[in-house]
C-alpha atoms as a PDB file:
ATOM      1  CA  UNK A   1     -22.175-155.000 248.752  1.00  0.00           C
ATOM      2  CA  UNK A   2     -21.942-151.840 247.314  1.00  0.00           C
ATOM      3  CA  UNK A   3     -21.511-150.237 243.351  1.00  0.00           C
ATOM      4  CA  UNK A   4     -19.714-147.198 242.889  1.00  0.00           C
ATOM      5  CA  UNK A   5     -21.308-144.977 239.845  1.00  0.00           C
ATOM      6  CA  UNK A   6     -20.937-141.523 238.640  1.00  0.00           C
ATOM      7  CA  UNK A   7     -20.887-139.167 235.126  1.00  0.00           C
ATOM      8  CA  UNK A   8     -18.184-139.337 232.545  1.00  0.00           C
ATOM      9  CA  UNK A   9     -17.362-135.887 232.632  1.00  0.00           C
ATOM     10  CA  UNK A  10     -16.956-135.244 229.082  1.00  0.00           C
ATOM     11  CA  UNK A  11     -20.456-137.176 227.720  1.00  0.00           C
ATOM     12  CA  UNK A  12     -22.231-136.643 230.538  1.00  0.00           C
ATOM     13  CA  UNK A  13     -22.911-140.500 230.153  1.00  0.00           C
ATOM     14  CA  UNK A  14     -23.597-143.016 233.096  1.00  0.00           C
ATOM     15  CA  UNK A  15     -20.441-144.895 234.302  1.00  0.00           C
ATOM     16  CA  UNK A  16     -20.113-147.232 236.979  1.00  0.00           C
ATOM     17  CA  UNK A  17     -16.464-148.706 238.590  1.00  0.00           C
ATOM     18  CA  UNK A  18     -15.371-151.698 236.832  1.00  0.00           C
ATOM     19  CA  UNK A  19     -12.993-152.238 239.758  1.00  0.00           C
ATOM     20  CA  UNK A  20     -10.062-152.219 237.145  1.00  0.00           C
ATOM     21  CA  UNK A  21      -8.818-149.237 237.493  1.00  0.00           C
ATOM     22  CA  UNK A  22     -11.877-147.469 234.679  1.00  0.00           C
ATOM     23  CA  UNK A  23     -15.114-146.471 234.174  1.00  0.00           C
ATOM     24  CA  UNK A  24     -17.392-148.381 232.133  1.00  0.00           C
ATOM     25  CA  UNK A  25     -20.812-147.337 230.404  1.00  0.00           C
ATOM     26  CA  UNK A  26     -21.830-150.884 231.021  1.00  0.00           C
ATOM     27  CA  UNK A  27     -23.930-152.050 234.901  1.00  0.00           C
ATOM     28  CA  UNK A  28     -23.371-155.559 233.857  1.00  0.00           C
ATOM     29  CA  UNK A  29     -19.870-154.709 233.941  1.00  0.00           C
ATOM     30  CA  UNK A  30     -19.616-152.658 237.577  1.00  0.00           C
ATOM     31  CA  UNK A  31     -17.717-154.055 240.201  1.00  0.00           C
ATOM     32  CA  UNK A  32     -19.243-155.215 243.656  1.00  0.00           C
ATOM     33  CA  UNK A  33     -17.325-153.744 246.562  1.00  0.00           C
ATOM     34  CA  UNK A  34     -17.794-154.826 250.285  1.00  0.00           C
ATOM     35  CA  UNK A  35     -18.023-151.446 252.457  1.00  0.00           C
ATOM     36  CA  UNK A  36     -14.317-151.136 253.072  1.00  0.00           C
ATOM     37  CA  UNK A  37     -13.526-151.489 249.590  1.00  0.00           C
ATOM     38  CA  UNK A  38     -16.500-149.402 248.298  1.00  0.00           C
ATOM     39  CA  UNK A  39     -15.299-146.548 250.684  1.00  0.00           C
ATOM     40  CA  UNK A  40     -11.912-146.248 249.160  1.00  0.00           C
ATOM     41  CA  UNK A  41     -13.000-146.669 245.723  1.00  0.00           C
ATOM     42  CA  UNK A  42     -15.458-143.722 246.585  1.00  0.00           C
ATOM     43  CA  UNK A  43     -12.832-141.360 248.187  1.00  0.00           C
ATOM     44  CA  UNK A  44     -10.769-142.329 244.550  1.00  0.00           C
ATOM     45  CA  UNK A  45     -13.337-141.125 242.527  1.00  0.00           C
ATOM     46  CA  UNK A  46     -13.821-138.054 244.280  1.00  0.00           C
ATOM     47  CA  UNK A  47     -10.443-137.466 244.195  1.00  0.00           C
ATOM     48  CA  UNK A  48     -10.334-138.224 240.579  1.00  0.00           C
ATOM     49  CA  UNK A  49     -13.258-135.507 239.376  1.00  0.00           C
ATOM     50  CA  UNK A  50     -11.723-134.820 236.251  1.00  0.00           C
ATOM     51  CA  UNK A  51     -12.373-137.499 234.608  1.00  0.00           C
ATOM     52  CA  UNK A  52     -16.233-138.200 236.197  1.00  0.00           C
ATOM     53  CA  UNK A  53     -18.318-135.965 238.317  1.00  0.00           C
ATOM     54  CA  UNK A  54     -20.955-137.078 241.067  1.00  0.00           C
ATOM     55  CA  UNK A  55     -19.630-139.820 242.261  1.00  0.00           C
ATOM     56  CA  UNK A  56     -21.481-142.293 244.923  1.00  0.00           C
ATOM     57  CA  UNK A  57     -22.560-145.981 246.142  1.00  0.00           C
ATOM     58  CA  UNK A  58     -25.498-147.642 245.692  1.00  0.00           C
ATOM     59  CA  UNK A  59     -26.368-151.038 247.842  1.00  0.00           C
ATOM     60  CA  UNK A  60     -26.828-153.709 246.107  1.00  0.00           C
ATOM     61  CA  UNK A  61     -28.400-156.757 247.534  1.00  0.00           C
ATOM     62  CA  UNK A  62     -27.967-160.235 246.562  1.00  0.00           C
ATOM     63  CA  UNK A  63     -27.293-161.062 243.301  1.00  0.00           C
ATOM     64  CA  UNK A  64     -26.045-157.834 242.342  1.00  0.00           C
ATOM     65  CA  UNK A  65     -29.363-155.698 241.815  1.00  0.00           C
ATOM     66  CA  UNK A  66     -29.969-152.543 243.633  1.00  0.00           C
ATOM     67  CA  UNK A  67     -32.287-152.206 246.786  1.00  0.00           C
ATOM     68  CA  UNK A  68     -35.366-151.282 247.064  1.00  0.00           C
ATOM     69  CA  UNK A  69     -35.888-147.250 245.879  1.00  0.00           C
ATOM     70  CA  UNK A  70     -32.633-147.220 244.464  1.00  0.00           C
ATOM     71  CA  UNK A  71     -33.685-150.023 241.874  1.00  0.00           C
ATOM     72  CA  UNK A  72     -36.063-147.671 239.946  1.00  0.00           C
ATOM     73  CA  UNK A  73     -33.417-144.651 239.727  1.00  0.00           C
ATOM     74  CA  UNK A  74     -30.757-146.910 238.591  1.00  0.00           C
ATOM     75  CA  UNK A  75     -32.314-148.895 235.647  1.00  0.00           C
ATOM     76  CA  UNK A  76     -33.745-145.690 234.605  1.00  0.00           C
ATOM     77  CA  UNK A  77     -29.829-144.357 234.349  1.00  0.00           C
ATOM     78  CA  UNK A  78     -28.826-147.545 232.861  1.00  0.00           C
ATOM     79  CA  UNK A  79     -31.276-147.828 230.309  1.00  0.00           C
ATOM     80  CA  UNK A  80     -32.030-144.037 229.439  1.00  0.00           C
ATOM     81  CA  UNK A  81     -34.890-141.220 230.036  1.00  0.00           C
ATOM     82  CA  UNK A  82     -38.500-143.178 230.478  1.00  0.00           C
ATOM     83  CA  UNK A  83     -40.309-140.230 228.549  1.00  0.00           C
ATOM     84  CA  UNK A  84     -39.938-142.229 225.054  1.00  0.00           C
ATOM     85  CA  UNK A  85     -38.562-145.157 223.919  1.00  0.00           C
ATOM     86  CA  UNK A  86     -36.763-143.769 220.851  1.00  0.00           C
ATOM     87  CA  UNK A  87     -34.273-141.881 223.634  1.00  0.00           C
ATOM     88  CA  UNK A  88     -33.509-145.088 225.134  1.00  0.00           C
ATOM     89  CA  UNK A  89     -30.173-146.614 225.127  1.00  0.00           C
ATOM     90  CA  UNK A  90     -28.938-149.240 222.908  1.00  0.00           C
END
């Protein structure tokens, strides 16, 4: 299982695939792809770089958290910079 995230490219904001056709600033909200699935949705986004920038997969293991490393850099985008918690997001 895979999620596909990226950068809204106006807000600079975190976005992840809902799988619905948009973006949303929400994980909870991010669609799970198998590989197939999560490598078309990838070549999409790419294609699709005016609306987001950076676009790429992160595995997810079972149920729907990120492995391993990846787990620290993601809830840190989710949840905002770690330097103070005033900058966090709501």
């Amino acid at each position: 299982m895979k999620m596909l995230t990226a950068h809204d490219l106006k807000t600079g904001a975190v976005v992840y695939w809902s799988g619905d056709g948009r973006w949303t600033p929400r994980i909870a909200d991010a669609a799970l792809l198998e590989d197939a699935a999560a490598a078309e949705a990838l070549k999409a986004a790419e294609a699709a770089e005016t609306v987001i920038v950076h676009p790429y997969l992160v595995p997810m293991d079972q149920p729907a958290a990120p492995i391993a490393r990846e787990r620290v850099r993601e809830l840190i985008r989710a949840r905002g910079p770690s330097t103070h918690p005033e900058f966090a997001r709501p």
